[in-house]
C-alpha atoms as a PDB file:
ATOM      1  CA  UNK A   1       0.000   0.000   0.000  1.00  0.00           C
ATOM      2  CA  UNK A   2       1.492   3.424  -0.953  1.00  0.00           C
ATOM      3  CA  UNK A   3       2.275   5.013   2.454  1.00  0.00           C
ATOM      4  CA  UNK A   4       0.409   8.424   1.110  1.00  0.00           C
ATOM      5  CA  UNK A   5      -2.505   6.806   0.812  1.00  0.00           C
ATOM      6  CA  UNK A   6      -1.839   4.563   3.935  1.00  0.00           C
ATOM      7  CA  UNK A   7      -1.687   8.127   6.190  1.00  0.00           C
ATOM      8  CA  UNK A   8      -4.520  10.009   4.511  1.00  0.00           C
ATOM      9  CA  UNK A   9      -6.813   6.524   5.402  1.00  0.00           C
ATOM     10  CA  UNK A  10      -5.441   6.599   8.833  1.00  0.00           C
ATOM     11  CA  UNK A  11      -5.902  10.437   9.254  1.00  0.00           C
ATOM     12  CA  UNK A  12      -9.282  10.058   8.274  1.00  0.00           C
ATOM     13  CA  UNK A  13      -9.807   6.990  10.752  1.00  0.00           C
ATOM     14  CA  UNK A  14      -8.484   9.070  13.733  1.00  0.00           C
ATOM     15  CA  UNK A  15     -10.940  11.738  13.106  1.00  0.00           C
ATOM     16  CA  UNK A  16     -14.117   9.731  12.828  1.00  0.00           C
ATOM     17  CA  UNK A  17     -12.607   8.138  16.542  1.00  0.00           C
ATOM     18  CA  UNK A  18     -12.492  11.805  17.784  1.00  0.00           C
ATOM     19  CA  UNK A  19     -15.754  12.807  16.408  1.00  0.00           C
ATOM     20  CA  UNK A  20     -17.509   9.650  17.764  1.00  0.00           C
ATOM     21  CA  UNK A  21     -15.409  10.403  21.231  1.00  0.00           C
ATOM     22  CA  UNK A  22     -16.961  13.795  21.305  1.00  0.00           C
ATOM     23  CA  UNK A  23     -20.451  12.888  20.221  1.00  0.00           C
ATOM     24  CA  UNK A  24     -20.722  10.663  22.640  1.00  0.00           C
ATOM     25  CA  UNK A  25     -19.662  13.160  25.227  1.00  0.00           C
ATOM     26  CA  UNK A  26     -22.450  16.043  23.714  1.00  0.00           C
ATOM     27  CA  UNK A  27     -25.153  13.239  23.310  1.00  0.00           C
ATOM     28  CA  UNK A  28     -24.907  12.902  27.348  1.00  0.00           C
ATOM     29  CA  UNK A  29     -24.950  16.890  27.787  1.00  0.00           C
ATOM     30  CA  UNK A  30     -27.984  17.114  25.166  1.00  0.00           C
ATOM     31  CA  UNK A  31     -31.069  18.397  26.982  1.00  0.00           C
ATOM     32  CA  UNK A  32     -33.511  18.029  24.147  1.00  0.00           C
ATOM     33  CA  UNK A  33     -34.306  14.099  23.478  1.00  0.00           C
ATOM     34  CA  UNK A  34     -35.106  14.898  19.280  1.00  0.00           C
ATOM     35  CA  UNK A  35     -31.080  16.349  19.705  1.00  0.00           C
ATOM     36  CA  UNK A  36     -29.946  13.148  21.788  1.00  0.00           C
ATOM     37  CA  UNK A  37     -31.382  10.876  19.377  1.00  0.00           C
ATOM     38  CA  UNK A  38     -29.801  12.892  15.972  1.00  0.00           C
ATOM     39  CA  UNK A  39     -26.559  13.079  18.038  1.00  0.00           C
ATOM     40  CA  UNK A  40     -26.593   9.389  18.735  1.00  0.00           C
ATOM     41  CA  UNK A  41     -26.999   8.361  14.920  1.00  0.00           C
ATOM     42  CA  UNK A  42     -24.374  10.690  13.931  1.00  0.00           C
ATOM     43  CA  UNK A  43     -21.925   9.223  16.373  1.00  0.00           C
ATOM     44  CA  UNK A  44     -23.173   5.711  14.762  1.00  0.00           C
ATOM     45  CA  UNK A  45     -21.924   6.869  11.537  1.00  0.00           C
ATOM     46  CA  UNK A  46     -18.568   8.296  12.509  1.00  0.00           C
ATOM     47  CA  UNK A  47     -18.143   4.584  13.875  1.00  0.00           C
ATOM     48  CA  UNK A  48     -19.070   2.930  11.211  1.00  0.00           C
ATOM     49  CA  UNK A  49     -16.986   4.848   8.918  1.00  0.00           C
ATOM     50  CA  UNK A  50     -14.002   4.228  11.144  1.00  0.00           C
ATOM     51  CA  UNK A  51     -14.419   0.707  10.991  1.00  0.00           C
ATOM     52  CA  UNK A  52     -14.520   0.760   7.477  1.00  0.00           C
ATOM     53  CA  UNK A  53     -11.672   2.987   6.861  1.00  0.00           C
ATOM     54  CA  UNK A  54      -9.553   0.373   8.663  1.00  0.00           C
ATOM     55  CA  UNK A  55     -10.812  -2.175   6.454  1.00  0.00           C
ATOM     56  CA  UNK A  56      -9.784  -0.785   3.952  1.00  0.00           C
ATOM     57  CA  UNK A  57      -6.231  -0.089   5.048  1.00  0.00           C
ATOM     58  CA  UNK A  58      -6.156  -3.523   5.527  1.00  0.00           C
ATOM     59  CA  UNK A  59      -8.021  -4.770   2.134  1.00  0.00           C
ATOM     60  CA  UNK A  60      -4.990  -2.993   0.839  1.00  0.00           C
ATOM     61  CA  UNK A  61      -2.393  -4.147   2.581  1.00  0.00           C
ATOM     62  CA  UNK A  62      -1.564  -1.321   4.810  1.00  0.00           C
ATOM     63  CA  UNK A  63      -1.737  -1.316   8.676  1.00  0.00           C
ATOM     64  CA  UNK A  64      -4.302   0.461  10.543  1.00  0.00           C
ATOM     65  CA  UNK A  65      -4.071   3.562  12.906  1.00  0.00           C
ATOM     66  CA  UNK A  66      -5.601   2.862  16.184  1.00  0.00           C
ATOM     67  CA  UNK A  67      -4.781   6.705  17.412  1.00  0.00           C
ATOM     68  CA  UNK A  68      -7.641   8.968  17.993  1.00  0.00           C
ATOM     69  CA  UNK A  69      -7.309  12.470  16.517  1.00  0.00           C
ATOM     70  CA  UNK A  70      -6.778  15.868  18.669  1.00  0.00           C
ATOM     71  CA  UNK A  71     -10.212  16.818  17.794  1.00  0.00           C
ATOM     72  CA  UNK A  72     -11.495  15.457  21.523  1.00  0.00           C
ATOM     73  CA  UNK A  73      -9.691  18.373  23.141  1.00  0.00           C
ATOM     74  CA  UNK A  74     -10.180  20.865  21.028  1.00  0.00           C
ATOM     75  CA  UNK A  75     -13.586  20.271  21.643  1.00  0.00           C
ATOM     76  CA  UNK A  76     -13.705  20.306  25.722  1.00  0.00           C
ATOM     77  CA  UNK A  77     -12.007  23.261  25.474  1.00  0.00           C
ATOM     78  CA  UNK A  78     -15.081  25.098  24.650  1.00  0.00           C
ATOM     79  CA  UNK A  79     -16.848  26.374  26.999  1.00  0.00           C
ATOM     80  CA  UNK A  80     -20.716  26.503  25.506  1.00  0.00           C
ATOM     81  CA  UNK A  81     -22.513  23.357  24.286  1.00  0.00           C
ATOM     82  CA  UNK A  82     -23.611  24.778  21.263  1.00  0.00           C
ATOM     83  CA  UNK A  83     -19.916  26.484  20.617  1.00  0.00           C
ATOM     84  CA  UNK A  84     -18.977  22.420  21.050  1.00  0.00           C
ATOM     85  CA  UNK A  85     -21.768  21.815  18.652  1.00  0.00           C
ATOM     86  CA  UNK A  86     -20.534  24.600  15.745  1.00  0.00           C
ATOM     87  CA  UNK A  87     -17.138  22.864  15.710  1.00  0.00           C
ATOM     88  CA  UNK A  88     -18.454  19.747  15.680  1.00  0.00           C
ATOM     89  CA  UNK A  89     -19.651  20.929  11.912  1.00  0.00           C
ATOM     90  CA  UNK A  90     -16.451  22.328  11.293  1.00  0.00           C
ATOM     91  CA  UNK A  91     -14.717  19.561  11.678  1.00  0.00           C
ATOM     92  CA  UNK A  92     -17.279  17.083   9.708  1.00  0.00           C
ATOM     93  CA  UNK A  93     -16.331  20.031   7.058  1.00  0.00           C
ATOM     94  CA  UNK A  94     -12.685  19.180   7.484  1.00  0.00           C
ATOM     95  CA  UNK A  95     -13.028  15.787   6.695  1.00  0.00           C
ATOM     96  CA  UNK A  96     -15.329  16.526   3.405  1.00  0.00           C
ATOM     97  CA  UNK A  97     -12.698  18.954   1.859  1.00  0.00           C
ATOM     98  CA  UNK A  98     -10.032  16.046   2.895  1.00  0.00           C
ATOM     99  CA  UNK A  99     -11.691  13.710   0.843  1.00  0.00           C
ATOM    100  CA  UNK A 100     -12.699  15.722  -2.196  1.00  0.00           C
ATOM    101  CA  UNK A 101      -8.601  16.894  -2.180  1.00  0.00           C
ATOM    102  CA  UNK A 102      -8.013  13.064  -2.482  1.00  0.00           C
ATOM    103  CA  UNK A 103     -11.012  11.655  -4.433  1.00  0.00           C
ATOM    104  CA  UNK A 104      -9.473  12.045  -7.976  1.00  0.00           C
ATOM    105  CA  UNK A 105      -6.280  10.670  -7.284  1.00  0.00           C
ATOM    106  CA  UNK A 106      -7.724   7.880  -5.951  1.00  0.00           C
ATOM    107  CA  UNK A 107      -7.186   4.250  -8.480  1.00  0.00           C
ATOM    108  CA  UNK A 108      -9.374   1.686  -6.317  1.00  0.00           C
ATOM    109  CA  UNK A 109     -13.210   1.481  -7.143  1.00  0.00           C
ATOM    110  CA  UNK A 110     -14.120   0.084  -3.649  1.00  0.00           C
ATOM    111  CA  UNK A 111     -12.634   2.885  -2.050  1.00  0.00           C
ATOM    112  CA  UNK A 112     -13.891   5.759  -4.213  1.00  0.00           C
ATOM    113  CA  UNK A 113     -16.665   4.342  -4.055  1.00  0.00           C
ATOM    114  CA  UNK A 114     -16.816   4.432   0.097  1.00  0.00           C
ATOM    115  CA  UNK A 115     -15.137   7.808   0.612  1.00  0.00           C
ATOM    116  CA  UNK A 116     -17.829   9.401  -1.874  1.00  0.00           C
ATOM    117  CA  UNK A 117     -20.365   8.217   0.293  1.00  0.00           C
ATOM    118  CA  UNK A 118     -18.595   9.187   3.838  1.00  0.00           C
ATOM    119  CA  UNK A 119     -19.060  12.613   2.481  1.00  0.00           C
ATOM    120  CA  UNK A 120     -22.423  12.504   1.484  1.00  0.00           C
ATOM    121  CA  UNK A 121     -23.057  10.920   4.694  1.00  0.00           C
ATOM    122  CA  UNK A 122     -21.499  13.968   6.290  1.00  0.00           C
ATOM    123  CA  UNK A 123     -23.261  16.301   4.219  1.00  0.00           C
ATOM    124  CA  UNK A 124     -26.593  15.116   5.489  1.00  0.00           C
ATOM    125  CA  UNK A 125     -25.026  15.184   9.286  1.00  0.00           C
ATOM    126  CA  UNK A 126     -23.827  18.913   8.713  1.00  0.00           C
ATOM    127  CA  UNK A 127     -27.042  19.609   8.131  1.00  0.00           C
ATOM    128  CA  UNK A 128     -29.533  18.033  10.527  1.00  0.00           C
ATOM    129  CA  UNK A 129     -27.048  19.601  13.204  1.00  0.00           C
ATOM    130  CA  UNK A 130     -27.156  23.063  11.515  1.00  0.00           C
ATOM    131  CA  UNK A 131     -31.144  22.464  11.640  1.00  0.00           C
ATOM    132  CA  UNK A 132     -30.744  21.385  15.327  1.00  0.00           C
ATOM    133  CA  UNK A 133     -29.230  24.718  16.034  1.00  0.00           C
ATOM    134  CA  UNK A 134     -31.973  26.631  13.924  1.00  0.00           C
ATOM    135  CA  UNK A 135     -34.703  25.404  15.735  1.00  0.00           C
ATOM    136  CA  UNK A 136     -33.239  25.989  19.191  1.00  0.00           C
ATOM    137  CA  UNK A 137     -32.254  22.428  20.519  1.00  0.00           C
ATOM    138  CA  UNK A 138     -28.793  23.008  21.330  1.00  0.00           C
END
């Protein structure tokens, strides 16, 4: 496996560990139950996709990270819940302009494939937070 390819997978992978880390953190602080419950699927996602980026390292022959990214702190060290919330979104944004950097350089159909639909999936999260915040939950 090239070893560019290897970190950007494994970057990607420690994120989705911090952003599950940190969901699960604001899904106990929610006070609304309609914001628990969207909070709790989108940390279900960010695990999934973990597990699957590590797959893939390993479908390709490449050894997966087991780190969790820096994200966790950077998110206690906000003081507000829905300051935690807002970087939450930036940092599913992070991980969308990763992957469109890397999508075209990308040879392996699978993995396309699976990255193209981590950021949709994101897309979709971005926004039923952002609504979330609209209509007062957080």
């Amino acid at each position: 496996m090239e070893s560019q390819l290897e970190g950007f997978l494994n970057l990607l992978g420690e994120a989705e560990r911090a952003g599950g880390r940190v969901l699960h953190e604001l899904t106990e602080q929610a006070k609304s139950l309609e914001l628990r419950e969207m909070l709790k699927k989108v940390a279900h996602d960010e695990g999934y996709y973990a597990g699957e980026l590590a797959a893939h390292v390993r479908r390709l022959g490449g050894t997966p990270s087991t780190k969790t990214g820096d994200f966790v702190e950077k998110v206690r060290a906000i003081g507000d819940f829905r300051g935690k919330l807002e970087l939450l979104n930036r940092g599913q944004r992070w991980v969308i302009r990763k992957i469109e950097e890397n999508l075209a350089t990308l040879n392996d159909p699978e993995l396309h494939a699976f990255l193209d639909l981590m950021a949709k999936g994101h897309h979709v999260n971005i926004g039923a937070l952002e609504e979330a915040l609209q209509q007062g939950l957080a």
